[in-house]
PDB file of N, CA and C in Angstrom:
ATOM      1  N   UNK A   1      77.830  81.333 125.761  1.00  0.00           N
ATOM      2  CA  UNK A   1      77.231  82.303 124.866  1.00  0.00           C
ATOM      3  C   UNK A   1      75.812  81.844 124.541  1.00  0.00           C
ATOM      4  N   UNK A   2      74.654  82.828 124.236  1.00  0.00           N
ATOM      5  CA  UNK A   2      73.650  82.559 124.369  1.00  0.00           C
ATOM      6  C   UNK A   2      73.334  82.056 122.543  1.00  0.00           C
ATOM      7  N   UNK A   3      72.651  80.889 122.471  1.00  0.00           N
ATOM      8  CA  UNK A   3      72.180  80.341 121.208  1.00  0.00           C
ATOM      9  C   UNK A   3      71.581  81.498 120.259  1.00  0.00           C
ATOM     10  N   UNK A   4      70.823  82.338 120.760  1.00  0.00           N
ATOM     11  CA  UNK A   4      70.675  83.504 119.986  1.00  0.00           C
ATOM     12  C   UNK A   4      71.284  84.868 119.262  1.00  0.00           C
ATOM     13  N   UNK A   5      72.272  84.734 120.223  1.00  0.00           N
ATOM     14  CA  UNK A   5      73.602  86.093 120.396  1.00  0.00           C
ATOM     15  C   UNK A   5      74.264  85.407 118.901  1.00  0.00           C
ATOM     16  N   UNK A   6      74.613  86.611 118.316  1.00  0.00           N
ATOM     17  CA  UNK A   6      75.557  86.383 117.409  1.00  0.00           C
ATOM     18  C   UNK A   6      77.270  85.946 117.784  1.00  0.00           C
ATOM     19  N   UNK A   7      77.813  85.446 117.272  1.00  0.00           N
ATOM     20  CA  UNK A   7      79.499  84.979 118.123  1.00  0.00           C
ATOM     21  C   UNK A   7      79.871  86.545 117.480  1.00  0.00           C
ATOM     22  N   UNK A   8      80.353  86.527 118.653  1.00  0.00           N
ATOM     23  CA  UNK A   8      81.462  87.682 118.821  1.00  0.00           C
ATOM     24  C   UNK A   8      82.844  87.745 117.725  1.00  0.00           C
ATOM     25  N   UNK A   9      83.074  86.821 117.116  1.00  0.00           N
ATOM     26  CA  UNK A   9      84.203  86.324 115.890  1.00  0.00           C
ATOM     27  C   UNK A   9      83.697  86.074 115.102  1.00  0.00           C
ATOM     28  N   UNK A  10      83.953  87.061 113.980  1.00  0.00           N
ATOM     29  CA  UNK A  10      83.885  86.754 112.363  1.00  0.00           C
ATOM     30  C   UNK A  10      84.751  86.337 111.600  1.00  0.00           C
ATOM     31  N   UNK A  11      85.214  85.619 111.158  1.00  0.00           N
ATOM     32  CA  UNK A  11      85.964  85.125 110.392  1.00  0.00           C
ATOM     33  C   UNK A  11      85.974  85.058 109.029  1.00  0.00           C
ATOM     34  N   UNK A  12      86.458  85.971 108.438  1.00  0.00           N
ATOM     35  CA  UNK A  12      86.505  86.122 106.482  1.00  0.00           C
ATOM     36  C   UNK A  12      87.936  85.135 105.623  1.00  0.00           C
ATOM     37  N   UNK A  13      87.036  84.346 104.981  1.00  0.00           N
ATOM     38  CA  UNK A  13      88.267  83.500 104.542  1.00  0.00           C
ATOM     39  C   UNK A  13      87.669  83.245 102.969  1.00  0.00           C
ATOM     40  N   UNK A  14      88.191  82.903 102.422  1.00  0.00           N
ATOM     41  CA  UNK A  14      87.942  81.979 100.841  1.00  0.00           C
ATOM     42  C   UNK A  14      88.591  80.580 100.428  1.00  0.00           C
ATOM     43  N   UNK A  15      88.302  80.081  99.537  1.00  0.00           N
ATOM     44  CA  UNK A  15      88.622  78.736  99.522  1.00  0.00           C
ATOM     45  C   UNK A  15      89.901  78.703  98.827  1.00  0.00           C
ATOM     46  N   UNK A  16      90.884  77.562  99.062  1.00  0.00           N
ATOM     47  CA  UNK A  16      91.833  77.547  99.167  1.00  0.00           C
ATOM     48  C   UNK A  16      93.117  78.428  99.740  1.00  0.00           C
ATOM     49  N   UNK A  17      92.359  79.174 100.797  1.00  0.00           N
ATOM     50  CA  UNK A  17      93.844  79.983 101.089  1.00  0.00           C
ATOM     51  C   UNK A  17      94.303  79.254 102.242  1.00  0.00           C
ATOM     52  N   UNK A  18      95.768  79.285 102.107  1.00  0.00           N
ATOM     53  CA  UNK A  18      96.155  78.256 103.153  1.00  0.00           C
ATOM     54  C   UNK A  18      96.631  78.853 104.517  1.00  0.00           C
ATOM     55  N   UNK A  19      96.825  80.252 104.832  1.00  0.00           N
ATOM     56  CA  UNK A  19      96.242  81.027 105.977  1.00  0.00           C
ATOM     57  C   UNK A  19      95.089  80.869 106.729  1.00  0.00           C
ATOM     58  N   UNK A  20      94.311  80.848 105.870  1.00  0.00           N
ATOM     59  CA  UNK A  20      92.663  80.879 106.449  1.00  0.00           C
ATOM     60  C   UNK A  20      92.581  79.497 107.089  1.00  0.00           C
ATOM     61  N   UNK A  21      92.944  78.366 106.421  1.00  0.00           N
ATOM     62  CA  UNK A  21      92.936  77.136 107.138  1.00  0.00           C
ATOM     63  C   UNK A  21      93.710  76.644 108.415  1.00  0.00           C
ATOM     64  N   UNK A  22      94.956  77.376 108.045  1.00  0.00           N
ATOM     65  CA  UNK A  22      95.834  77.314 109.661  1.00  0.00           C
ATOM     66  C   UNK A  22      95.156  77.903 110.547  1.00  0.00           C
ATOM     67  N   UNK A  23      94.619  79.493 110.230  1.00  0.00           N
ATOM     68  CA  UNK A  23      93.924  79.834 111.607  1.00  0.00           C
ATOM     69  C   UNK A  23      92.995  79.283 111.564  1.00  0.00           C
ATOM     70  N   UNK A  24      91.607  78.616 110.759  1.00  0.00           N
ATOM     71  CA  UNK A  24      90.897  78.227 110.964  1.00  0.00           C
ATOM     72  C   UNK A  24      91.401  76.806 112.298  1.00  0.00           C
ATOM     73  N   UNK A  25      92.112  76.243 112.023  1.00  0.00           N
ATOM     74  CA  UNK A  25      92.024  75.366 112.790  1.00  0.00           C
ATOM     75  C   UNK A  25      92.811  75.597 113.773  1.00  0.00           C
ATOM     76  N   UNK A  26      93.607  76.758 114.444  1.00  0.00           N
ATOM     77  CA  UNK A  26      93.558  77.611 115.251  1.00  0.00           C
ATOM     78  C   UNK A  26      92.322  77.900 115.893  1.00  0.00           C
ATOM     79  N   UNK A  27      91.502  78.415 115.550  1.00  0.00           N
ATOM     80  CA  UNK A  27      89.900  78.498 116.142  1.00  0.00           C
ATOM     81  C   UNK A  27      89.595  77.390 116.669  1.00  0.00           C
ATOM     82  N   UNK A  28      89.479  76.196 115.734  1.00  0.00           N
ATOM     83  CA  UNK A  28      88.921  75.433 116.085  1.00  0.00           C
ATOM     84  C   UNK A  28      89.725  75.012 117.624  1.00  0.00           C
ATOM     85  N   UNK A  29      90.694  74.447 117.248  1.00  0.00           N
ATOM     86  CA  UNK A  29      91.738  73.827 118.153  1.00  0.00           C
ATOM     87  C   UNK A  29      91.629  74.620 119.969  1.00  0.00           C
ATOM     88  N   UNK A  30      91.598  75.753 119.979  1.00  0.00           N
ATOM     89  CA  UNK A  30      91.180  76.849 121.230  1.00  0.00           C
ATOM     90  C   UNK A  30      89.730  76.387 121.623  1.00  0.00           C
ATOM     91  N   UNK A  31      88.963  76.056 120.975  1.00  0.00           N
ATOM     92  CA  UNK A  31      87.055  75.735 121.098  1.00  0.00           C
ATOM     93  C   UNK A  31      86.739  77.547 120.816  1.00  0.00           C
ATOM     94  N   UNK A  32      87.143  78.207 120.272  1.00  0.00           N
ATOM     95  CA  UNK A  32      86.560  79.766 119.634  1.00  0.00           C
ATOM     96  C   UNK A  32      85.147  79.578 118.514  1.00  0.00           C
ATOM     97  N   UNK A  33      84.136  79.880 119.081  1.00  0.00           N
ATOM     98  CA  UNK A  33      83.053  79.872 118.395  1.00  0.00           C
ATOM     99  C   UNK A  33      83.341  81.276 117.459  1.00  0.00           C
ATOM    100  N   UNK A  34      83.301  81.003 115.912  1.00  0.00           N
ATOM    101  CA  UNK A  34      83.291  81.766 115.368  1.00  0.00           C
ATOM    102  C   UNK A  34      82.232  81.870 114.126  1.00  0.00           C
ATOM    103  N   UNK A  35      82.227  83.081 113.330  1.00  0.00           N
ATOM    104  CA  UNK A  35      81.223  83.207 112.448  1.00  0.00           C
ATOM    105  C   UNK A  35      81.765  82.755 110.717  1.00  0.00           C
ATOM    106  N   UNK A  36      81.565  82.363 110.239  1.00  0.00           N
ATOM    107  CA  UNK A  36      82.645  82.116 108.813  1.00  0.00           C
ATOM    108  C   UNK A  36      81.796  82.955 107.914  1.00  0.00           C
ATOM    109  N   UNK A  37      82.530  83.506 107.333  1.00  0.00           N
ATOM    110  CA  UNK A  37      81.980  84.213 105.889  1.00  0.00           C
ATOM    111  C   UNK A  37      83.214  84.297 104.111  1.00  0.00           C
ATOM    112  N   UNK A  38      83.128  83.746 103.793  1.00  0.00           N
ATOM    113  CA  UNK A  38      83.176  83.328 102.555  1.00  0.00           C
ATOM    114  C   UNK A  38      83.175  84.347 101.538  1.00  0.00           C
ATOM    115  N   UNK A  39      84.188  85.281 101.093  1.00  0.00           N
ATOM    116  CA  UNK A  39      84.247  86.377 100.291  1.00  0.00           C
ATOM    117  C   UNK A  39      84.393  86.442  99.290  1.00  0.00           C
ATOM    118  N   UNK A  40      84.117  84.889  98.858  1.00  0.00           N
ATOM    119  CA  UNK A  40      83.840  84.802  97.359  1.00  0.00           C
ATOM    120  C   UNK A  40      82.474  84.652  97.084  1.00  0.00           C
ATOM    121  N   UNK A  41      81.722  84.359  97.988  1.00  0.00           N
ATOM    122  CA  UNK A  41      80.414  83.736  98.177  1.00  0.00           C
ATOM    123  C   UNK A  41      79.780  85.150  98.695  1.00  0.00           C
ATOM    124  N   UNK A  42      80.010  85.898  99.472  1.00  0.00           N
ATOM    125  CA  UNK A  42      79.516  86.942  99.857  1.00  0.00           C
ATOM    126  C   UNK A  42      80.014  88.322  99.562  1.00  0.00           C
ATOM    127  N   UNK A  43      79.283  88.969  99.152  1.00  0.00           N
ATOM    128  CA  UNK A  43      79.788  90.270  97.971  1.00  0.00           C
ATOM    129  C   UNK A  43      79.895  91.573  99.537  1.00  0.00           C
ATOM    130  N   UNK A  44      79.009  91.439 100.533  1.00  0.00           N
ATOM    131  CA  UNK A  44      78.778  92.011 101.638  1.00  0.00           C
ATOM    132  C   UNK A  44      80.342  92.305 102.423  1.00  0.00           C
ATOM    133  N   UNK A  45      80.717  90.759 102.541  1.00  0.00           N
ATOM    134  CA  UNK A  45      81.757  90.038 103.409  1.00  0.00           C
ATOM    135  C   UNK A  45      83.006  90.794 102.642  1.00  0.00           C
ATOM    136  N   UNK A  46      83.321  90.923 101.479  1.00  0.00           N
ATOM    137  CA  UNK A  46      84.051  91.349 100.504  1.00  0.00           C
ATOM    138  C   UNK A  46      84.562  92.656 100.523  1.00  0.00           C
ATOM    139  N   UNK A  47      83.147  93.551 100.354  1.00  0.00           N
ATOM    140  CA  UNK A  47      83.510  94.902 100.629  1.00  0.00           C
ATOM    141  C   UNK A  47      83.843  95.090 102.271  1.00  0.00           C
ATOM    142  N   UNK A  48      83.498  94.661 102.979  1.00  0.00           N
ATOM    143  CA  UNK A  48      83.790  94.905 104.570  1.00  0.00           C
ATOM    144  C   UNK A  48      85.202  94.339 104.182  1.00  0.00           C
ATOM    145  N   UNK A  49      85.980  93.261 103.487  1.00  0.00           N
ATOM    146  CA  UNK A  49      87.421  93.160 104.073  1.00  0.00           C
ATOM    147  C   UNK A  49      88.171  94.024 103.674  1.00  0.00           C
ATOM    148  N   UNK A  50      87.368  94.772 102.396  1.00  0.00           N
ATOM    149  CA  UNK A  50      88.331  95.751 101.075  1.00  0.00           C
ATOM    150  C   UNK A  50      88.464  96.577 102.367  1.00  0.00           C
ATOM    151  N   UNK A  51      87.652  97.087 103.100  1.00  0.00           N
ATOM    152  CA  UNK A  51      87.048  98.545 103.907  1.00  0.00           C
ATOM    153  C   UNK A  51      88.438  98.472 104.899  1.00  0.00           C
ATOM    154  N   UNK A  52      88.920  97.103 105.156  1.00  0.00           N
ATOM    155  CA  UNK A  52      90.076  96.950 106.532  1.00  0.00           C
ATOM    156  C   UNK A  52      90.598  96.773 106.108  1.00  0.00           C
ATOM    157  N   UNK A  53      91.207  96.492 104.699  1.00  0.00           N
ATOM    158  CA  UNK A  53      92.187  95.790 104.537  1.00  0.00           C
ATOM    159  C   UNK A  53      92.925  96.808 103.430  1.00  0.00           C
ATOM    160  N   UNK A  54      92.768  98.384 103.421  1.00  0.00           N
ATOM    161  CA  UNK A  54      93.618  99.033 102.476  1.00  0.00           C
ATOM    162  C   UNK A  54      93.033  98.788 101.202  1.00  0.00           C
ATOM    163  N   UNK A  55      92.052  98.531 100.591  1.00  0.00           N
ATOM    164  CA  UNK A  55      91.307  98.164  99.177  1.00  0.00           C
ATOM    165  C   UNK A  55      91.427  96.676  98.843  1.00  0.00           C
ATOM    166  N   UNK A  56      92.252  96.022  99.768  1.00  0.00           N
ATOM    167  CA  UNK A  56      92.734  94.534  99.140  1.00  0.00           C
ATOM    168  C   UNK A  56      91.214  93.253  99.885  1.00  0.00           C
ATOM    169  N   UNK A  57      91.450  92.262  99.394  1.00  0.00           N
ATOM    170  CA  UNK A  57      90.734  91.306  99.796  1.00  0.00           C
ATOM    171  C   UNK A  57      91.470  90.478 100.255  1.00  0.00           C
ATOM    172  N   UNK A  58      92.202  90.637 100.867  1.00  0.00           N
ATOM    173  CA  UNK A  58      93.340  89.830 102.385  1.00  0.00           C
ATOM    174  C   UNK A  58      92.704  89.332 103.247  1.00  0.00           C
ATOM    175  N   UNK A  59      92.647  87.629 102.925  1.00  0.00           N
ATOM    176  CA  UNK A  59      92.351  87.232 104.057  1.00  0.00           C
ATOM    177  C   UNK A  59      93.159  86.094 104.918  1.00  0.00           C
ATOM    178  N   UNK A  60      93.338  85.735 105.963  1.00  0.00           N
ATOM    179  CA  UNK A  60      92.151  85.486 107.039  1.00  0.00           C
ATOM    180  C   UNK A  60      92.421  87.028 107.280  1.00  0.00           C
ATOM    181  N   UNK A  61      91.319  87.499 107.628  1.00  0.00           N
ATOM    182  CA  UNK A  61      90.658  88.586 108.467  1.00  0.00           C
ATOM    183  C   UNK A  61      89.384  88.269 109.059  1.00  0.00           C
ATOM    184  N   UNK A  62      89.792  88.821 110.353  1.00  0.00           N
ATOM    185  CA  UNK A  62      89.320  88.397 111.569  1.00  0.00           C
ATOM    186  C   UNK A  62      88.799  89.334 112.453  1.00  0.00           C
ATOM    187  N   UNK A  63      87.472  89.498 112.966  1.00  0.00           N
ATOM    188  CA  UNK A  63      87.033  90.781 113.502  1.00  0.00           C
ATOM    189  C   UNK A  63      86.168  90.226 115.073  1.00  0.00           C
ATOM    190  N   UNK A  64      86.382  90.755 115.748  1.00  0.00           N
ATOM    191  CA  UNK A  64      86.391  90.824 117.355  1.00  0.00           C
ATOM    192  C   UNK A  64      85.861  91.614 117.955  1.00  0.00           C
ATOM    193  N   UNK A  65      84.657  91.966 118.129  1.00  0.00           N
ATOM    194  CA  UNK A  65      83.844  92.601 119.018  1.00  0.00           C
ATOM    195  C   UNK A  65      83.951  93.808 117.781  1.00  0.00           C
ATOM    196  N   UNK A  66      84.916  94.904 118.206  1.00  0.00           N
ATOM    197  CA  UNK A  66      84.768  96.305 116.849  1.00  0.00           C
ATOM    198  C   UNK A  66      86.487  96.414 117.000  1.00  0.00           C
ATOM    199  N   UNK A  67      86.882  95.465 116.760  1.00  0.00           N
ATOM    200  CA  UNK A  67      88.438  95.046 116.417  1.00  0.00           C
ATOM    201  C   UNK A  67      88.683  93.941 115.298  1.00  0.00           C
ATOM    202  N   UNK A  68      89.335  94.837 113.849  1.00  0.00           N
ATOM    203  CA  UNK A  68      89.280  93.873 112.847  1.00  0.00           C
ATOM    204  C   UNK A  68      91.009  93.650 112.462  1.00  0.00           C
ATOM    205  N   UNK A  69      90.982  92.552 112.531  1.00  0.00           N
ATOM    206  CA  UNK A  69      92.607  92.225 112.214  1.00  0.00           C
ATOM    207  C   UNK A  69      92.966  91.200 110.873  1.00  0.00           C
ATOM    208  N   UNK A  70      93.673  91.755 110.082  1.00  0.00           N
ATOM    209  CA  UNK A  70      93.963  91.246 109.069  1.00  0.00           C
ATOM    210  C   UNK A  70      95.245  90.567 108.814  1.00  0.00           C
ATOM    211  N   UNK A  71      94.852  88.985 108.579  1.00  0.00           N
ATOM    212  CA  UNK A  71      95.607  88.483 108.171  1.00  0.00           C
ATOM    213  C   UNK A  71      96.530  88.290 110.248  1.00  0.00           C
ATOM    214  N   UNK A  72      95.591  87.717 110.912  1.00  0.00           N
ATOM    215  CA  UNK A  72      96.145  87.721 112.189  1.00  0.00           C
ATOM    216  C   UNK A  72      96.537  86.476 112.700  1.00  0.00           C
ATOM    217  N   UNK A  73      97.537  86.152 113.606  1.00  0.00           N
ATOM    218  CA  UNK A  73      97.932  84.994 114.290  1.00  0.00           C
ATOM    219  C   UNK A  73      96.916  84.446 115.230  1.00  0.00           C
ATOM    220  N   UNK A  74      96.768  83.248 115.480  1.00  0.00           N
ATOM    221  CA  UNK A  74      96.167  82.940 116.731  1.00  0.00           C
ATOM    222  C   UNK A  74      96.309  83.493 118.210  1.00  0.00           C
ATOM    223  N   UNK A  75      97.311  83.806 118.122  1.00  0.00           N
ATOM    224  CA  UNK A  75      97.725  84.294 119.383  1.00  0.00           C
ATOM    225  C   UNK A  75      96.967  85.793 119.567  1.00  0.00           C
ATOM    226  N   UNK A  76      96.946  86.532 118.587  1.00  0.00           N
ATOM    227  CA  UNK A  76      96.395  87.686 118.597  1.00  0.00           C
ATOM    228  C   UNK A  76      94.839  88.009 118.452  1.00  0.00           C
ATOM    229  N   UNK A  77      94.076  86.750 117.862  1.00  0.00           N
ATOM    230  CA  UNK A  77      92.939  86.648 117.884  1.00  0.00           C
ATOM    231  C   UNK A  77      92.524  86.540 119.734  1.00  0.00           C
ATOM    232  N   UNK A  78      93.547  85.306 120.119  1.00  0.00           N
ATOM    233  CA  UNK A  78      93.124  85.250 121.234  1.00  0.00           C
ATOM    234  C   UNK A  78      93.264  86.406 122.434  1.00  0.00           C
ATOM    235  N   UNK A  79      94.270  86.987 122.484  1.00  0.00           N
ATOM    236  CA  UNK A  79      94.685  88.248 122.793  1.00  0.00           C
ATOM    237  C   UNK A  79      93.192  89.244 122.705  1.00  0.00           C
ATOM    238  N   UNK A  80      92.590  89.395 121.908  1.00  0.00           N
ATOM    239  CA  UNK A  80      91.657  90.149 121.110  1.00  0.00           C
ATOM    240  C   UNK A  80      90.262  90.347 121.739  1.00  0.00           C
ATOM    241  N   UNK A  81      90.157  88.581 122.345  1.00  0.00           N
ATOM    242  CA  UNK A  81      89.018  87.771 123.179  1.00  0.00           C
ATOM    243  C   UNK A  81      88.676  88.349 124.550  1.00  0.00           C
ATOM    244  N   UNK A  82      87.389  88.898 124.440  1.00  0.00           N
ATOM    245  CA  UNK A  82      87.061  89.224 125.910  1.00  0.00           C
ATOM    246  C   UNK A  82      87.272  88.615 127.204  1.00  0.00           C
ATOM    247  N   UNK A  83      87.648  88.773 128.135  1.00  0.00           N
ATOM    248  CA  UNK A  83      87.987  88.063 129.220  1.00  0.00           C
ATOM    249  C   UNK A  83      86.895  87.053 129.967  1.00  0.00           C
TER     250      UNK A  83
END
């Protein structure tokens, strides 16, 4: 992927959820370059999860090219991943 290109994986998480950390290190663990955004920290990041997520702020949510999955397994992130 090119140093300039944005990663194709966004990743919406907040601190202490212990979802967000399993997949996080799911990501990691695969080598998945992803984007982190912080929805306590970002008011932006927040309303985009309310927007997928039925009004709620559920996270890990996880978005993939123009595929947003909430609250998703690794397996399905990877599933998700362009070929």
């Amino acid at each position: 992927m090119d140093a300039d290109q944005p990663s194709p994986v966004v990743f919406y998480w907040r601190p202490g959820c212990g979802f967000c950390m399993m997949l996080q290190r799911g990501l990691d663990r695969h080598g998945i370059a992803y984007e982190a955004r912080n929805i306590w920290d970002d008011t932006d990041a927040a309303a985009y999860v309310r927007s997928v997520a039925g009004g709620n702020e559920t996270v890990p949510t996880v978005v993939v090219g123009d595929t947003a999955m909430v609250n998703p397994t690794i397996d399905q992130v990877l599933d998700a991943l362009p070929a």
